[in-house]
C-alpha atoms as a PDB file:
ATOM      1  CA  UNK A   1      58.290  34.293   5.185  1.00  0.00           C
ATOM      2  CA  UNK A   2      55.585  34.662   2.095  1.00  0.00           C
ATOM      3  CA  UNK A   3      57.368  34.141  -1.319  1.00  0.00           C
ATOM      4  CA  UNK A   4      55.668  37.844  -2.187  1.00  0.00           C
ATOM      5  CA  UNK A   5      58.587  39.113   0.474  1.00  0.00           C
ATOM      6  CA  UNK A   6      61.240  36.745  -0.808  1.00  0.00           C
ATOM      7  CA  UNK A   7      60.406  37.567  -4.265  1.00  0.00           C
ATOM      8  CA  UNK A   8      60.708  41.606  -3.064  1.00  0.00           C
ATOM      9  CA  UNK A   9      63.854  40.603  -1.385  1.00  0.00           C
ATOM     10  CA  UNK A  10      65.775  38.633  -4.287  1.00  0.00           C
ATOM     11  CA  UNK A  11      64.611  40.921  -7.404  1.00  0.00           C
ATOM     12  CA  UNK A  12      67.144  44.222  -6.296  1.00  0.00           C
ATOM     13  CA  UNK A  13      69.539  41.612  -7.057  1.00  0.00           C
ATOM     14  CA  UNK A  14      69.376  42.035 -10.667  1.00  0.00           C
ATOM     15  CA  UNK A  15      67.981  45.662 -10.588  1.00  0.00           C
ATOM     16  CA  UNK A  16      71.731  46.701 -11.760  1.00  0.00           C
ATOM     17  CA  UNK A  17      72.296  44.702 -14.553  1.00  0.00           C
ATOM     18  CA  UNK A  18      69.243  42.719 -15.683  1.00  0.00           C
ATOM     19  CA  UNK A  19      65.762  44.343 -16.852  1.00  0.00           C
ATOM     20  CA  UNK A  20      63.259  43.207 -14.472  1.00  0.00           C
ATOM     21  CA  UNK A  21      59.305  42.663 -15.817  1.00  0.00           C
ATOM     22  CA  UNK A  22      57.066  42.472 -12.853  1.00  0.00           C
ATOM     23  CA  UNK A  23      54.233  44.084 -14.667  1.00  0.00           C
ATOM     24  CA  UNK A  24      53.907  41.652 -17.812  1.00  0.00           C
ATOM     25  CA  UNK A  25      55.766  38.388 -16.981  1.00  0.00           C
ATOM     26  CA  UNK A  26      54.448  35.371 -18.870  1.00  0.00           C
ATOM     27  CA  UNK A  27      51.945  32.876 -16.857  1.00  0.00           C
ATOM     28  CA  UNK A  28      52.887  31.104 -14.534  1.00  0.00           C
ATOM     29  CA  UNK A  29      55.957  33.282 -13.464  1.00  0.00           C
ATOM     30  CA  UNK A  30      55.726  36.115 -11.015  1.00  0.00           C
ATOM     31  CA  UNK A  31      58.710  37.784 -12.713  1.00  0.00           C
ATOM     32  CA  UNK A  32      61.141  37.815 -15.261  1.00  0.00           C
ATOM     33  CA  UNK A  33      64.969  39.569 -15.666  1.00  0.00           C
ATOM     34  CA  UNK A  34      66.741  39.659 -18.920  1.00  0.00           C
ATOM     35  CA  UNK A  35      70.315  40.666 -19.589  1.00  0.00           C
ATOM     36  CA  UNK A  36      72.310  41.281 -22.906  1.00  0.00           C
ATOM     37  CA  UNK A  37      75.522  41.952 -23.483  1.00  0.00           C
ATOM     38  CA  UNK A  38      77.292  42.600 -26.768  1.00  0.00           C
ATOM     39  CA  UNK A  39      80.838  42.961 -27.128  1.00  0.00           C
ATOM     40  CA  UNK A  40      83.052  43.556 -30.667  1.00  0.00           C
ATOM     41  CA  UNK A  41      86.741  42.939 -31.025  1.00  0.00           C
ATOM     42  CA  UNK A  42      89.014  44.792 -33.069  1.00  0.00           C
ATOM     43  CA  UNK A  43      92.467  44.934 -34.598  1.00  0.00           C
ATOM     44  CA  UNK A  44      94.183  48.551 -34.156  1.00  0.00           C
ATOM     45  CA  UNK A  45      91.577  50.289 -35.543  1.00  0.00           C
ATOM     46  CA  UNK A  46      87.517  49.499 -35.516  1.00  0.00           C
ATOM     47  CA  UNK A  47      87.517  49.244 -39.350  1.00  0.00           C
ATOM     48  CA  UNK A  48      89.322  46.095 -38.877  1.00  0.00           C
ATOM     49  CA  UNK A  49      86.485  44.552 -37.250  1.00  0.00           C
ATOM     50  CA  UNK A  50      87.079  40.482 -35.868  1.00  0.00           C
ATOM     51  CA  UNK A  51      84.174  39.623 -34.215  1.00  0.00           C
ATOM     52  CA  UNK A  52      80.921  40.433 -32.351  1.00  0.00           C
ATOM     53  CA  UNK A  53      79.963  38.506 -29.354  1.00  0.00           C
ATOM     54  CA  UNK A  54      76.544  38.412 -28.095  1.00  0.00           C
ATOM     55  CA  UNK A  55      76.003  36.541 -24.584  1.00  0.00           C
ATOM     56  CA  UNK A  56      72.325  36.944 -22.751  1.00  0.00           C
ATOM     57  CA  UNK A  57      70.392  34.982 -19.557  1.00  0.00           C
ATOM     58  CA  UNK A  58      66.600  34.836 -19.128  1.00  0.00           C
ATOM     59  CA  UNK A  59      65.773  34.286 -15.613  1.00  0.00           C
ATOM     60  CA  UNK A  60      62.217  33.516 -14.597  1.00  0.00           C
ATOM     61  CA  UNK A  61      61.123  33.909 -10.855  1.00  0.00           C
ATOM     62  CA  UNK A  62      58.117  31.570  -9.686  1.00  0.00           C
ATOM     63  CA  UNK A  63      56.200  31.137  -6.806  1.00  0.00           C
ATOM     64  CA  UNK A  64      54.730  27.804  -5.377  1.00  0.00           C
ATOM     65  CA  UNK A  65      52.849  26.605  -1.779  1.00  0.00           C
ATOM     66  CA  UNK A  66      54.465  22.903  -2.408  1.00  0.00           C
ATOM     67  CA  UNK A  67      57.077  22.075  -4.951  1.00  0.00           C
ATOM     68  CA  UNK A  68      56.321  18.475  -6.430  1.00  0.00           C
ATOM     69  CA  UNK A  69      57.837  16.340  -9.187  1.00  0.00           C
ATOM     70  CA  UNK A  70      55.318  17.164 -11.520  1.00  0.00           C
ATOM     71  CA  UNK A  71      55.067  21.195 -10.565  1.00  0.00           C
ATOM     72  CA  UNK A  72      58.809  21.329 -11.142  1.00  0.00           C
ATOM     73  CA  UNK A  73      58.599  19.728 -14.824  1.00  0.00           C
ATOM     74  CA  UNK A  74      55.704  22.243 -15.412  1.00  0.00           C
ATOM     75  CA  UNK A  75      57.282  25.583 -14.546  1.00  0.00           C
ATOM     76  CA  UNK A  76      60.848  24.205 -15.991  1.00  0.00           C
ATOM     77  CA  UNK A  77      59.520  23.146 -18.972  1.00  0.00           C
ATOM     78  CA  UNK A  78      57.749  26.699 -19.528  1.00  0.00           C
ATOM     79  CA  UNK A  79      60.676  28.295 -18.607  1.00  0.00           C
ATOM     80  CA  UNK A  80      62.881  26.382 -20.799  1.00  0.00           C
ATOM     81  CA  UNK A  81      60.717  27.042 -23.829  1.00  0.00           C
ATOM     82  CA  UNK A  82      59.846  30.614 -23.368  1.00  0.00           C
ATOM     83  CA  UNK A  83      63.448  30.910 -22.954  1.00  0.00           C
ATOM     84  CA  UNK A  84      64.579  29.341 -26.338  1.00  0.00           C
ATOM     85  CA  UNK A  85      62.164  31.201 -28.199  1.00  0.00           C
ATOM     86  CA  UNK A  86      63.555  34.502 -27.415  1.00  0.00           C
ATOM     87  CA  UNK A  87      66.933  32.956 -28.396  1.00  0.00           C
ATOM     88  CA  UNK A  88      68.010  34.466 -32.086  1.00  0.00           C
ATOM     89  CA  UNK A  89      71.704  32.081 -33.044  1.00  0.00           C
ATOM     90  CA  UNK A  90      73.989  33.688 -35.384  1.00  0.00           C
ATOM     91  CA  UNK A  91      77.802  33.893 -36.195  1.00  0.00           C
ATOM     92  CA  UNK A  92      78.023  36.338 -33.040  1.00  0.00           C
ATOM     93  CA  UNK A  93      75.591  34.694 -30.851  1.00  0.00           C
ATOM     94  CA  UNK A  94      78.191  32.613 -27.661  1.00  0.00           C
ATOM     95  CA  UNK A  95      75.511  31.758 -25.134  1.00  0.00           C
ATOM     96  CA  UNK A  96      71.775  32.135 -23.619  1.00  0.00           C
ATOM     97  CA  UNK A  97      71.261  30.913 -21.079  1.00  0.00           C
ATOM     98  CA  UNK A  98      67.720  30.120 -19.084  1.00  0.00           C
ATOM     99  CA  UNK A  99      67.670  30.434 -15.336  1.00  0.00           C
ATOM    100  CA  UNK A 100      64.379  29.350 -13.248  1.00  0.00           C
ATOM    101  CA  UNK A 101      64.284  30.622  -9.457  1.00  0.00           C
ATOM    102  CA  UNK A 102      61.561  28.836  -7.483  1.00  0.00           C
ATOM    103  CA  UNK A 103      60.518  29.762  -4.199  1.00  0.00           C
ATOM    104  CA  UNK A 104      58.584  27.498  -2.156  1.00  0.00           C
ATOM    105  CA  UNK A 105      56.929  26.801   1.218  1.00  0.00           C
ATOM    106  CA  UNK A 106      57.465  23.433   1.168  1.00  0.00           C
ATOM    107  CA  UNK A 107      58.992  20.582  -0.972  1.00  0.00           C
ATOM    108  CA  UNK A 108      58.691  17.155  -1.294  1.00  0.00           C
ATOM    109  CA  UNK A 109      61.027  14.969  -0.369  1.00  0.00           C
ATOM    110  CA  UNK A 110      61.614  13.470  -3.769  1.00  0.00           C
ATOM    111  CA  UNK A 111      61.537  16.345  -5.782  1.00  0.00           C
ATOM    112  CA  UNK A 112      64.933  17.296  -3.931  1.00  0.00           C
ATOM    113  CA  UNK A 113      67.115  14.788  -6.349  1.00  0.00           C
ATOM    114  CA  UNK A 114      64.811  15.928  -9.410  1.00  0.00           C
ATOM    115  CA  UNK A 115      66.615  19.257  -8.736  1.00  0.00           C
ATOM    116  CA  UNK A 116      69.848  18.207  -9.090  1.00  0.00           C
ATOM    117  CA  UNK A 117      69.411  16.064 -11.713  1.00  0.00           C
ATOM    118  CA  UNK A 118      67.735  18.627 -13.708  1.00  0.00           C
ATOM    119  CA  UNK A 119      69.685  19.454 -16.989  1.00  0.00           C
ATOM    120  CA  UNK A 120      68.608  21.247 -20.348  1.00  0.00           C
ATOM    121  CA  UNK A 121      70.769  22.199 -23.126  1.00  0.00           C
ATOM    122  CA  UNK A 122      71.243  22.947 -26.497  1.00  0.00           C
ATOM    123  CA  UNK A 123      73.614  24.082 -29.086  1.00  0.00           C
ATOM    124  CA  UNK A 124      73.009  25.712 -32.264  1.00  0.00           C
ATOM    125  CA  UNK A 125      75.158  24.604 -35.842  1.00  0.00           C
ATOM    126  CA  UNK A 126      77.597  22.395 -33.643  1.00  0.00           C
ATOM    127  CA  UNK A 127      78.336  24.953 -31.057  1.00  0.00           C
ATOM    128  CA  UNK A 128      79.428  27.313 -33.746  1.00  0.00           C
ATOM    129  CA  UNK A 129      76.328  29.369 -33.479  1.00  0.00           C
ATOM    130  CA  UNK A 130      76.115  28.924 -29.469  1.00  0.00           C
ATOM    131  CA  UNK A 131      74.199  27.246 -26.965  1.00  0.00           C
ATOM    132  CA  UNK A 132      71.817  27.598 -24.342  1.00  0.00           C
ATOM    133  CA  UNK A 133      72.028  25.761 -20.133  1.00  0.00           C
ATOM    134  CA  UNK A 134      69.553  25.906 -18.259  1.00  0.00           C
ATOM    135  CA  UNK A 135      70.404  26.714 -14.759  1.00  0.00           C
ATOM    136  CA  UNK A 136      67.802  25.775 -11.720  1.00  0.00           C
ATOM    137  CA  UNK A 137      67.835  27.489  -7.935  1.00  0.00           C
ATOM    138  CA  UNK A 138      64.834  26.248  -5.104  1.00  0.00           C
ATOM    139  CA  UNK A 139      65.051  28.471  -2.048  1.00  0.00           C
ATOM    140  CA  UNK A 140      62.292  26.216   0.534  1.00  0.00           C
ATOM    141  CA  UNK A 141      61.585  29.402   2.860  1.00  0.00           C
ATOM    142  CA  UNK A 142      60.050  27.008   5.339  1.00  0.00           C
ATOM    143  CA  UNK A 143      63.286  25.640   6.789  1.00  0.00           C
ATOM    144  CA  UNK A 144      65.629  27.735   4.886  1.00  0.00           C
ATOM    145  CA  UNK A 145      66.815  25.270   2.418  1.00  0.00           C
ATOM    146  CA  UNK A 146      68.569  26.073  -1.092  1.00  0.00           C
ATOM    147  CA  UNK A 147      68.599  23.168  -4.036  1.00  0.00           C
ATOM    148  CA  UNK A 148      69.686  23.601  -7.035  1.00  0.00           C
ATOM    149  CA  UNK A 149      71.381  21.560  -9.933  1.00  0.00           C
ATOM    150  CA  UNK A 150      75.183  21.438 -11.681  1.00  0.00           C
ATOM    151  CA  UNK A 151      74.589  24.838 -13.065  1.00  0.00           C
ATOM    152  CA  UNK A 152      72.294  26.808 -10.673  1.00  0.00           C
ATOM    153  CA  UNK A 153      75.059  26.514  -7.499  1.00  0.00           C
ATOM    154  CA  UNK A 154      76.335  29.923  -8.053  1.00  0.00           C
ATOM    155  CA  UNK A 155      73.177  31.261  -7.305  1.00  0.00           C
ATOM    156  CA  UNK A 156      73.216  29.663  -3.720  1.00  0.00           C
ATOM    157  CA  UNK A 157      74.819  32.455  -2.350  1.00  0.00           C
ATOM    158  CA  UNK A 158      72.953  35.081  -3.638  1.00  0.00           C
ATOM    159  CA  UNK A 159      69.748  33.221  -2.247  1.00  0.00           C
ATOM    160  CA  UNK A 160      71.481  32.610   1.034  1.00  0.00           C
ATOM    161  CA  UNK A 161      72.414  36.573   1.642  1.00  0.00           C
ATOM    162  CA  UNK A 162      68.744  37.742  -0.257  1.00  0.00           C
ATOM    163  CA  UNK A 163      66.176  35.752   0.925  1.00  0.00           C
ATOM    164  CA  UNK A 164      67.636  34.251   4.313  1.00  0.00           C
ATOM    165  CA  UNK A 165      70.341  37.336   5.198  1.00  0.00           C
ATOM    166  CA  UNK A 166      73.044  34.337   6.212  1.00  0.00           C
ATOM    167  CA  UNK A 167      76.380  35.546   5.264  1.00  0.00           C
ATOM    168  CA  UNK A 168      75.430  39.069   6.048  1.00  0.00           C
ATOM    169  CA  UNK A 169      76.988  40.505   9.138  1.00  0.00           C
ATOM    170  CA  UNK A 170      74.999  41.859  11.795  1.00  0.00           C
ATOM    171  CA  UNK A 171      75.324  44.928  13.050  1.00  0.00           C
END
């Protein structure tokens, strides 16, 4: 499978509920989704306003021939950072979080355990303010493999019935 048909296959995912940029994304990514919610909470009656609650995710979609150690701190890193810069903390804000799908041909055999020990975060005024994870997902479409770290494991399903239709049944 070329990651151009994974990519196509993995994106309606988030058509529903995230806006997808195919047309614009920032180098190196192939794609990009963002989602915001905002919720407000009231007592009896909206003039007695409590509180507002923002919560958003930035996912980034890349594309590599071989995933190395050094590839994977590359496109993380960019992630990561063009993430946090769209992040705006206030007394509302609860979370953003920063997701980075890879799909690759091939990966090393060390950068495997870089995966899982991948972890980013950040808080903003103690946690008051927020705070940001950064959540990681490798589909290898050579053998069919799915790594990710702590935080990325909820995606592994969503790769599994996407990209490599397990999970799916056959009719």
């Amino acid at each position: 499978m070329q990651i151009s048909e994974a990519l196509e296959k993995l994106l309606p995912a988030f058509g529903q509920y995230y806006t997808i940029n195919k047309d614009t994304p920032v180098t190196p990514f192939l794609a990009e989704a963002e989602f915001r919610s905002h919720n407000e909470q009231y007592f009896l009656v909206r003039s007695a306003h409590i509180a507002d609650i923002d919560s958003n995710e930035f996912v980034y979609f890349a594309g590599v021939p071989v995933l190395d150690d050094k590839t994977l701190l590359e496109l993380t890193s960019k992630a990561w950072d063009t993430g946090l810069a769209k992040v705006k903390p206030h007394e509302g804000h609860r979370n953003s979080d920063i997701t980075l799908f890879i799909l690759a041909d091939k990966l090393e055999e060390t950068v495997k355990t870089s995966i899982k020990k991948t972890k980013l975060y950040k808080s903003y005024k103690f946690s008051f303010w927020g705070w940001s994870n950064f959540k990681l997902a490798v589909a290898e479409l050579s053998n069919q493999g799915i790594y990710s770290n702590r935080l990325g494991k909820d995606y592994r399903k969503l790769l599994e019935k996407n990209i490599f239709n397990k999970g799916v049944a056959k009719k």
